[in-house]
PDB file of N, CA and C in Angstrom:
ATOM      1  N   UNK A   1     185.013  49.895 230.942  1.00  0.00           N
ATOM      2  CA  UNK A   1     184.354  50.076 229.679  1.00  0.00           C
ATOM      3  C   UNK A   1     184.038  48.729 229.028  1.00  0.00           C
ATOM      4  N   UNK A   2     184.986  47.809 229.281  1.00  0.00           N
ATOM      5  CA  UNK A   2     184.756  45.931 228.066  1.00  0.00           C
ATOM      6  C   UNK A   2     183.899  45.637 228.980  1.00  0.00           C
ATOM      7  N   UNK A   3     183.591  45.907 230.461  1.00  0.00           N
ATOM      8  CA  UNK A   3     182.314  45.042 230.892  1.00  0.00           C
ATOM      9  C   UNK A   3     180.889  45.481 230.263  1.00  0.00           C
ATOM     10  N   UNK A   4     181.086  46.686 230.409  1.00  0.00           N
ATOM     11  CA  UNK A   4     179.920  47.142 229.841  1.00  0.00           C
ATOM     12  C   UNK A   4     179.245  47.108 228.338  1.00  0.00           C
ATOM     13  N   UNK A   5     180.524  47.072 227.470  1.00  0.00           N
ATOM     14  CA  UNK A   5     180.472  46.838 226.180  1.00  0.00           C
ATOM     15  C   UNK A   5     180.369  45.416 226.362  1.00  0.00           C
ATOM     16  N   UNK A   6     180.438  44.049 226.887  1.00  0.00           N
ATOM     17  CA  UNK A   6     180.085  42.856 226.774  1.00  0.00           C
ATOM     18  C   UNK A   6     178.227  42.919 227.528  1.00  0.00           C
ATOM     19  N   UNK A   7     178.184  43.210 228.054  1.00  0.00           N
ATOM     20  CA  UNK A   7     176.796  43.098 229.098  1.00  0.00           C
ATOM     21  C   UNK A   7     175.602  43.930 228.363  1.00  0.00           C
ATOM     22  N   UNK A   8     176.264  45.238 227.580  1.00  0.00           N
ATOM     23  CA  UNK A   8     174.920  45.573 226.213  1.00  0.00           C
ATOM     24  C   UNK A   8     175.297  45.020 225.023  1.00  0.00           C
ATOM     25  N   UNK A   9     176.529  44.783 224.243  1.00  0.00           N
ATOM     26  CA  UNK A   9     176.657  44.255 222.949  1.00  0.00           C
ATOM     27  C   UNK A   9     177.158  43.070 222.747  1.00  0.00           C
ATOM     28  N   UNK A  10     177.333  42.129 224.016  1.00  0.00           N
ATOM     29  CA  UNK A  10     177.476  40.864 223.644  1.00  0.00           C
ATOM     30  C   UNK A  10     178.891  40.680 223.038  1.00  0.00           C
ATOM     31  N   UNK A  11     179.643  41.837 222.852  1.00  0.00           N
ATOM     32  CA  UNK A  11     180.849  41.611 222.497  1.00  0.00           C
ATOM     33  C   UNK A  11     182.308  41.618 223.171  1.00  0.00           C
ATOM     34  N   UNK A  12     183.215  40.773 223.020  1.00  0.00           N
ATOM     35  CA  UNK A  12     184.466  40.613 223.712  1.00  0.00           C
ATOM     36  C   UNK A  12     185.555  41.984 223.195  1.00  0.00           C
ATOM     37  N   UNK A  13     186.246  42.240 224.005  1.00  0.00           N
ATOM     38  CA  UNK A  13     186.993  43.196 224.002  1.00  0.00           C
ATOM     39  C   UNK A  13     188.334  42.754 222.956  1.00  0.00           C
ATOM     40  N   UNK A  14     188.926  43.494 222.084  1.00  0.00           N
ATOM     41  CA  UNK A  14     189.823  43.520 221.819  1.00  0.00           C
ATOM     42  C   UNK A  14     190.946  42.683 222.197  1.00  0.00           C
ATOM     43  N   UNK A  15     191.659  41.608 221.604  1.00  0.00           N
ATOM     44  CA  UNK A  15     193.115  41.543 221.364  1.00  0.00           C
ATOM     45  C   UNK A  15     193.794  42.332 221.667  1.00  0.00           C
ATOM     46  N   UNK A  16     195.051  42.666 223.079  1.00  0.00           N
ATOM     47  CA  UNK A  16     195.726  44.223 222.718  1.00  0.00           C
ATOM     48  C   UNK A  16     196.604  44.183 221.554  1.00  0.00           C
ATOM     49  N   UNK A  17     197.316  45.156 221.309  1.00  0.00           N
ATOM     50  CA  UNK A  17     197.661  45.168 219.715  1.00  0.00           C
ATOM     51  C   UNK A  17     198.981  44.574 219.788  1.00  0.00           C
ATOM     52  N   UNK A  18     199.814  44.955 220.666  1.00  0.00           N
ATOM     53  CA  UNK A  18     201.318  43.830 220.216  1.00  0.00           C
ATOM     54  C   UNK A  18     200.889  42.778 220.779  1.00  0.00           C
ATOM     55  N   UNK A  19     199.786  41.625 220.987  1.00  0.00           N
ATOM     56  CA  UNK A  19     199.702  40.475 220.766  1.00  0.00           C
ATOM     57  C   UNK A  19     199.544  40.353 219.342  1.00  0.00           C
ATOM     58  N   UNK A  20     198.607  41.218 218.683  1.00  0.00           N
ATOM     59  CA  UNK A  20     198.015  40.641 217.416  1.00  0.00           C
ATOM     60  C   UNK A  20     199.448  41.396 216.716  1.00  0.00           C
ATOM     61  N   UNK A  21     200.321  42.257 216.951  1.00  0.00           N
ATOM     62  CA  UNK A  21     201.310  42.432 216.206  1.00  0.00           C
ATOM     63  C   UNK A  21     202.462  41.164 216.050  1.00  0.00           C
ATOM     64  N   UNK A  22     202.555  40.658 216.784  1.00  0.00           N
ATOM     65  CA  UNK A  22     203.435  39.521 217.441  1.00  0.00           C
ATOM     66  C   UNK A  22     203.248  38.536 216.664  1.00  0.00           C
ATOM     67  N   UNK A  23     201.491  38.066 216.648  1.00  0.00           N
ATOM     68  CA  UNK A  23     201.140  37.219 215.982  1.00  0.00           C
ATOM     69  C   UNK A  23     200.850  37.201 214.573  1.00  0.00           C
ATOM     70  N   UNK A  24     201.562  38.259 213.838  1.00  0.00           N
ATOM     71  CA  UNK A  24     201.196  38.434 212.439  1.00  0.00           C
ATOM     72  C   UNK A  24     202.858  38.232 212.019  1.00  0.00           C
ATOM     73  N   UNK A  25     203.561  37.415 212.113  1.00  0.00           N
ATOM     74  CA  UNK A  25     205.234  37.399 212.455  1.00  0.00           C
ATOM     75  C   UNK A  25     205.043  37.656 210.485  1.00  0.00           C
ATOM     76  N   UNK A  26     204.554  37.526 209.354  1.00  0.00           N
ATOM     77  CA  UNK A  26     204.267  37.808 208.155  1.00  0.00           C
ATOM     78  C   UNK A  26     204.606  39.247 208.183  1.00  0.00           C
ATOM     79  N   UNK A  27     204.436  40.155 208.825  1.00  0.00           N
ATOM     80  CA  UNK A  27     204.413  41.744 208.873  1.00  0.00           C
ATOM     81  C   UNK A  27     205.566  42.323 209.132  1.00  0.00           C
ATOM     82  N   UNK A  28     206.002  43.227 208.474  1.00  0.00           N
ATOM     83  CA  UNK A  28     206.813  44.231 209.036  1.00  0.00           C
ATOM     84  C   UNK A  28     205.997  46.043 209.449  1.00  0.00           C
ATOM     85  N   UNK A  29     206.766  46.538 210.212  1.00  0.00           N
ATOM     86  CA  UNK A  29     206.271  47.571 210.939  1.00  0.00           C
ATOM     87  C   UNK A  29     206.844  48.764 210.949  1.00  0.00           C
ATOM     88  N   UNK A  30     206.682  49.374 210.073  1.00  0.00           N
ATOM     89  CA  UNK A  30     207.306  51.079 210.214  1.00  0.00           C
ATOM     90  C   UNK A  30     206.480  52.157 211.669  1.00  0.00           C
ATOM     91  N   UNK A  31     207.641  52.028 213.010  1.00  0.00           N
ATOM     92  CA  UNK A  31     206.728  52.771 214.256  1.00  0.00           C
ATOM     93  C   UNK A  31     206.776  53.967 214.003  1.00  0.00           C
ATOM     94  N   UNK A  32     205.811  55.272 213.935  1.00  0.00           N
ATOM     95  CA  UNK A  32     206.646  56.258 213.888  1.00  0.00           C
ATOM     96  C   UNK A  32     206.118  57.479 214.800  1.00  0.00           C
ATOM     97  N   UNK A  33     207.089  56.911 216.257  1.00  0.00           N
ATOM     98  CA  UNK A  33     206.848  57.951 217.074  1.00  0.00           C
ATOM     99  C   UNK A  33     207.011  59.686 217.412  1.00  0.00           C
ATOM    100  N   UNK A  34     205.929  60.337 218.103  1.00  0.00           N
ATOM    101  CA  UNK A  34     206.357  61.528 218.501  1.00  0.00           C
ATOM    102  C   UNK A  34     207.155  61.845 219.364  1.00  0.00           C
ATOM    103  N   UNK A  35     208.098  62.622 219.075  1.00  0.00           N
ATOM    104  CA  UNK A  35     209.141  62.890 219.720  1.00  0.00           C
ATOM    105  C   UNK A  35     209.305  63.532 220.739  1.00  0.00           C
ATOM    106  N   UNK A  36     208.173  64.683 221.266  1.00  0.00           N
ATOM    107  CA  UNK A  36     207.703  65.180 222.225  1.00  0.00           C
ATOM    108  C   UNK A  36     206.780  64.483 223.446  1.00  0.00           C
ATOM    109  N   UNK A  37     206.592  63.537 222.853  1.00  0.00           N
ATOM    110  CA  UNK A  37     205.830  62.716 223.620  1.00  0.00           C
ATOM    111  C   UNK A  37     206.256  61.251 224.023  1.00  0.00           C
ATOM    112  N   UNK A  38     206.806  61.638 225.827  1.00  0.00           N
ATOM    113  CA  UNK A  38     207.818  60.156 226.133  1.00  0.00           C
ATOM    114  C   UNK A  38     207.081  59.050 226.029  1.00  0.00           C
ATOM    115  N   UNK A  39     205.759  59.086 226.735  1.00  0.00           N
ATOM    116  CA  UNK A  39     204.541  58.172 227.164  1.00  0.00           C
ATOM    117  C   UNK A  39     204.931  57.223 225.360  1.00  0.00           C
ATOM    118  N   UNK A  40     204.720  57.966 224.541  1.00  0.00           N
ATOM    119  CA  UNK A  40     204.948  57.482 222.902  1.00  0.00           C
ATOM    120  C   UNK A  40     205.352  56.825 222.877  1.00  0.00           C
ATOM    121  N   UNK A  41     206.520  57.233 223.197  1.00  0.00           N
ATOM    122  CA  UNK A  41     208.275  56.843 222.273  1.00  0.00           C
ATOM    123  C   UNK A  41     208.243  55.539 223.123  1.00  0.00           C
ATOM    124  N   UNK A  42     208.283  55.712 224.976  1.00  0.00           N
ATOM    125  CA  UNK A  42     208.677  54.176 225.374  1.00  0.00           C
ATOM    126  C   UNK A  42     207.441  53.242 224.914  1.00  0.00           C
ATOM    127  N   UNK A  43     206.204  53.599 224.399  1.00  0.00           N
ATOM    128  CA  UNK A  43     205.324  52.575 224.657  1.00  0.00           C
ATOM    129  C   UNK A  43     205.859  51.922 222.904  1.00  0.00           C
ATOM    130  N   UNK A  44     206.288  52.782 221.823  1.00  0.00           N
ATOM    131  CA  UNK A  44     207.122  52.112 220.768  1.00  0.00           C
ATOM    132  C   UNK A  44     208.326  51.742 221.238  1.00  0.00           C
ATOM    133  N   UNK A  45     209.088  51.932 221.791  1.00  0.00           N
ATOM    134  CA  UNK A  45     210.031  51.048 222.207  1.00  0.00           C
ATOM    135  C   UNK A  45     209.997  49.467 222.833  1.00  0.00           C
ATOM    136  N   UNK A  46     209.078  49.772 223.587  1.00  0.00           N
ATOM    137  CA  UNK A  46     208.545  48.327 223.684  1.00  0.00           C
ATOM    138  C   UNK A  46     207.885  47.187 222.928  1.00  0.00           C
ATOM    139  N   UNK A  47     207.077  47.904 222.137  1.00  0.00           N
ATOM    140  CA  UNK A  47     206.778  47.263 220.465  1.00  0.00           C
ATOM    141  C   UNK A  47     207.832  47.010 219.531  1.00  0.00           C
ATOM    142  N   UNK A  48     209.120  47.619 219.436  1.00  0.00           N
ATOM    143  CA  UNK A  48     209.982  47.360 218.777  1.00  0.00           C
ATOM    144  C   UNK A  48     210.447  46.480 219.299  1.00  0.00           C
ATOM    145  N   UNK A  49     211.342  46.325 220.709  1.00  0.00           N
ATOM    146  CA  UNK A  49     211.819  45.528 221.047  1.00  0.00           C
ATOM    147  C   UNK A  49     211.225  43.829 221.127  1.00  0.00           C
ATOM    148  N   UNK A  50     209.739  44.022 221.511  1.00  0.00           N
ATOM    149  CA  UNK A  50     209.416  42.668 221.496  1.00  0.00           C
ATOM    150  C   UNK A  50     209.106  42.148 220.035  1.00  0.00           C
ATOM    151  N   UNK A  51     208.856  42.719 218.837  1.00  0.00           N
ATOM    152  CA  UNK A  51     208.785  42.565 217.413  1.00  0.00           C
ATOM    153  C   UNK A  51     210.182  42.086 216.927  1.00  0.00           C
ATOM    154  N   UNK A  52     211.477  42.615 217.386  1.00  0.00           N
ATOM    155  CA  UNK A  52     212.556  42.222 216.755  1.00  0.00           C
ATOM    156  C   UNK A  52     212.919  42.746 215.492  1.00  0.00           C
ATOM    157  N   UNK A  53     213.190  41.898 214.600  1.00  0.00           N
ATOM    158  CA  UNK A  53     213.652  42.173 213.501  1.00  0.00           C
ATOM    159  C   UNK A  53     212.588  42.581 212.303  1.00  0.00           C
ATOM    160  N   UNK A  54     210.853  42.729 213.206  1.00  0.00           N
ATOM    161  CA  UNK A  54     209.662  42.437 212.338  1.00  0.00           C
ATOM    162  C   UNK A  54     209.248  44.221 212.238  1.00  0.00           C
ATOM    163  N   UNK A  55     209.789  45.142 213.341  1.00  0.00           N
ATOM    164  CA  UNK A  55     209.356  46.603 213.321  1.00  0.00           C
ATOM    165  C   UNK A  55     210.764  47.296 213.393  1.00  0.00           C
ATOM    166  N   UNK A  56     210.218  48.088 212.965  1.00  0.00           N
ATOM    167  CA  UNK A  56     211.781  49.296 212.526  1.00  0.00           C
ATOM    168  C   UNK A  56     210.810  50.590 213.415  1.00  0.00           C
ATOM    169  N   UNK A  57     211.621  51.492 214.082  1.00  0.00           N
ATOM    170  CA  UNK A  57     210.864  52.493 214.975  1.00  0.00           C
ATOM    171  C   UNK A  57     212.105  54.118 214.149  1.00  0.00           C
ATOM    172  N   UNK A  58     210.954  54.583 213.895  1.00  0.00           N
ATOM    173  CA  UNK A  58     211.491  56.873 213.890  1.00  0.00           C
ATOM    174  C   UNK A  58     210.558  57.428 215.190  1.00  0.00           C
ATOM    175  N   UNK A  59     211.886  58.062 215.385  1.00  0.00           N
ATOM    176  CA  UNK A  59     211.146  58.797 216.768  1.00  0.00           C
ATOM    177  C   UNK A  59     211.222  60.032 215.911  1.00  0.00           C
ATOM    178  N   UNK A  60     210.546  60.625 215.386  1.00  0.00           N
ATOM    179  CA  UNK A  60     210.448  62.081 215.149  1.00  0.00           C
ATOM    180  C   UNK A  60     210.633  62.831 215.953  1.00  0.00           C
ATOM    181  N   UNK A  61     211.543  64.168 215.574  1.00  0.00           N
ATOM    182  CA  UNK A  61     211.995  64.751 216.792  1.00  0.00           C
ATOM    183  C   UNK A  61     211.086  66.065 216.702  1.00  0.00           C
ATOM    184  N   UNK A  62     210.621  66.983 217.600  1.00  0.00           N
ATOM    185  CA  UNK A  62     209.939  67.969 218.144  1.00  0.00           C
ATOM    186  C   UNK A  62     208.704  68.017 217.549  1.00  0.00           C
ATOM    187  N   UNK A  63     208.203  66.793 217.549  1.00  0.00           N
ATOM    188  CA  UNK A  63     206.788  66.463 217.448  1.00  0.00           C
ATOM    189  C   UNK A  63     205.803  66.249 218.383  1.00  0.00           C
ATOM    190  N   UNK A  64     204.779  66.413 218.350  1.00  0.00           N
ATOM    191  CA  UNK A  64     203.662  66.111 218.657  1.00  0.00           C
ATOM    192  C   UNK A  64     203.073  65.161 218.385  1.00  0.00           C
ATOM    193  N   UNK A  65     202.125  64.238 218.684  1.00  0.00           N
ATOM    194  CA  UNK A  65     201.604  62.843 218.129  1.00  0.00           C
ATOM    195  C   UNK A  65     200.686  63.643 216.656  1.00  0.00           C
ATOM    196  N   UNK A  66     201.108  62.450 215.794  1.00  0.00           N
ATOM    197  CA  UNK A  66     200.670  62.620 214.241  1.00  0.00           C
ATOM    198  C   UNK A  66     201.718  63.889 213.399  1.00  0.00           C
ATOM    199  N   UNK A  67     202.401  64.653 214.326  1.00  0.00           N
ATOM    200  CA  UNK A  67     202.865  65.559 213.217  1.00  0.00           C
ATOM    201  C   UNK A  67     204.309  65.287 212.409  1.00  0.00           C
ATOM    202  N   UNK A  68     204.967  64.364 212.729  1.00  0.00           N
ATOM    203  CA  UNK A  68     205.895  64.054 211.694  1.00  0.00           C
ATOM    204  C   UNK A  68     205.580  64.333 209.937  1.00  0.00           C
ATOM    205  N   UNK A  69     204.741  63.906 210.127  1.00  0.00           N
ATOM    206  CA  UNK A  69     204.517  63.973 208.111  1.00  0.00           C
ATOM    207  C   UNK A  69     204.395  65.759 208.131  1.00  0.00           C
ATOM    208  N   UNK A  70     203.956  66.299 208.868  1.00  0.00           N
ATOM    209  CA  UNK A  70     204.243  67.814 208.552  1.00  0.00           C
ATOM    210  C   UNK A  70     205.077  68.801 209.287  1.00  0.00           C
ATOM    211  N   UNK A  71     205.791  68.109 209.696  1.00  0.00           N
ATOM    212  CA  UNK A  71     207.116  69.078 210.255  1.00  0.00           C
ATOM    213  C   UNK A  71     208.138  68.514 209.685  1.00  0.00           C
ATOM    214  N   UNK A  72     208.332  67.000 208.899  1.00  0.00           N
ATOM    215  CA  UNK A  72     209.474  66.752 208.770  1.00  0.00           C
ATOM    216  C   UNK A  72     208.911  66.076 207.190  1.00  0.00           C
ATOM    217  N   UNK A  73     208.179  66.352 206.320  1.00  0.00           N
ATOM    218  CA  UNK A  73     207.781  65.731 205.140  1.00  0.00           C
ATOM    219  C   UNK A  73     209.245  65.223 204.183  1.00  0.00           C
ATOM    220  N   UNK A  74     210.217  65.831 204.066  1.00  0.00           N
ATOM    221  CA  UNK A  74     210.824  64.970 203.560  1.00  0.00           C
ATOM    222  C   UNK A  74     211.746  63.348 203.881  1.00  0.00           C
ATOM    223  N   UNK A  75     211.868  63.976 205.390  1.00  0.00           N
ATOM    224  CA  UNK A  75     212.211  62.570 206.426  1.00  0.00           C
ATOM    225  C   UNK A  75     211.274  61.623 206.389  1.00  0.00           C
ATOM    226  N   UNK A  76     210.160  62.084 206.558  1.00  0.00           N
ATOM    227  CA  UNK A  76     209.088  60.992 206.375  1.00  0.00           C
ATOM    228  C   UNK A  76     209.198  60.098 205.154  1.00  0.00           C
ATOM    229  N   UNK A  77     208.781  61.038 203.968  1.00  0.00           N
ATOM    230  CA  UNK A  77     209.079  60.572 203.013  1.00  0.00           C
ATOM    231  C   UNK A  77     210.303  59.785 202.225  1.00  0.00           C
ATOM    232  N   UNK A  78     211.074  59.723 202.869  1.00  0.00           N
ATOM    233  CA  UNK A  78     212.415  58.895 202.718  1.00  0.00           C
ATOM    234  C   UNK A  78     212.330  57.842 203.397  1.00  0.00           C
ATOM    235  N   UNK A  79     211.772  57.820 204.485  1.00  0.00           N
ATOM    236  CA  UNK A  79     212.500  56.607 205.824  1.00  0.00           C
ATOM    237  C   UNK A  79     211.379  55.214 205.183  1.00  0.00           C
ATOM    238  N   UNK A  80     209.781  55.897 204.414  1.00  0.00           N
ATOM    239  CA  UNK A  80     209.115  55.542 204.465  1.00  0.00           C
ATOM    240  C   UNK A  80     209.348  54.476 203.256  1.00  0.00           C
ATOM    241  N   UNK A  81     209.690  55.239 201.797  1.00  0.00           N
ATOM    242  CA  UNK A  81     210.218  54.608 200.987  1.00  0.00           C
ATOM    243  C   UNK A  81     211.308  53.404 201.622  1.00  0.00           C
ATOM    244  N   UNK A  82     212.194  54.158 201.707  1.00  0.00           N
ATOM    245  CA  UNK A  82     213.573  53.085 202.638  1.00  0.00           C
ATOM    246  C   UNK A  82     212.842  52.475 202.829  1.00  0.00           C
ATOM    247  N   UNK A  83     212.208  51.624 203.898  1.00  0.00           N
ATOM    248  CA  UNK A  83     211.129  50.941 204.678  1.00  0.00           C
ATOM    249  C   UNK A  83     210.894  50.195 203.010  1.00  0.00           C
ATOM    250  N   UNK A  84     210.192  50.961 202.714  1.00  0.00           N
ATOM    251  CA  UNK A  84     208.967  49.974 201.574  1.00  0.00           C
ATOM    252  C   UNK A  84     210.116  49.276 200.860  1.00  0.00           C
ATOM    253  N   UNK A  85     210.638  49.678 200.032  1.00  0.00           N
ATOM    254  CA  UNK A  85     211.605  49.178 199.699  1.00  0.00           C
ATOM    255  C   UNK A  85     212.757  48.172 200.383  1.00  0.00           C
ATOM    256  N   UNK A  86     213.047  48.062 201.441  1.00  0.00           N
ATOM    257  CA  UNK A  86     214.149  47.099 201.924  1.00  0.00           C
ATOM    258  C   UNK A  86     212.564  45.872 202.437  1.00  0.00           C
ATOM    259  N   UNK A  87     211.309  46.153 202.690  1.00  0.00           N
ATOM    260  CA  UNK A  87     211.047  44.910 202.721  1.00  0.00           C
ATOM    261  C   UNK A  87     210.001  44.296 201.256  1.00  0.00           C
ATOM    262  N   UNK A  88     209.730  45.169 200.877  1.00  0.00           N
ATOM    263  CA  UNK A  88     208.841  44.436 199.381  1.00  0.00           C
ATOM    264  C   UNK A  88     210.167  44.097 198.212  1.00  0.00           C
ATOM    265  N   UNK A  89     211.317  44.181 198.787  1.00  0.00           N
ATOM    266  CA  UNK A  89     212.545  44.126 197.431  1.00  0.00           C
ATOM    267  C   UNK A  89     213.247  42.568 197.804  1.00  0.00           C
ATOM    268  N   UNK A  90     212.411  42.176 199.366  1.00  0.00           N
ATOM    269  CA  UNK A  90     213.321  41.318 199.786  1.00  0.00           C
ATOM    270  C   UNK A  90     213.339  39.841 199.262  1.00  0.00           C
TER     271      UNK A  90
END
């Protein structure tokens, strides 16, 4: 697909994203994986781990990709605060 998108639009392909996550060491990262979905969870696990102390990972449990905020709205809503709070307080 990037050859082809360079050869009609002249444009370079994407940065993959935990480089440009890596390189924003300014950022912190709330991951928040589906829990039903392994392919997910390890490909955030690996983003966590190489981020360090810069991403915090929820594996939502008996989810589907995107459905945490509506199977588990008040978990969400807590972890998320938590999150906002332990890094904009810091």
């Amino acid at each position: 697909m990037y050859p082809a998108v360079r050869l009609l639009a002249g444009e370079r392909p994407p940065t993959p994203l935990l480089n440009e996550m890596v390189r924003a060491a300014w950022t912190s990262f709330l991951l928040v994986a589906a829990g039903e979905n392994d392919q997910e969870v390890a490909s955030n696990e690996i983003f966590t781990q190489a981020l360090g102390g810069q991403a915090e990972l929820w594996v939502a449990p008996g989810v589907a990709h995107t459905g945490a905020y509506s199977r588990h709205p008040d978990e969400y809503e807590r972890r998320l605060l938590a999150f906002l709070d332990s890094r904009l307080l810091e």
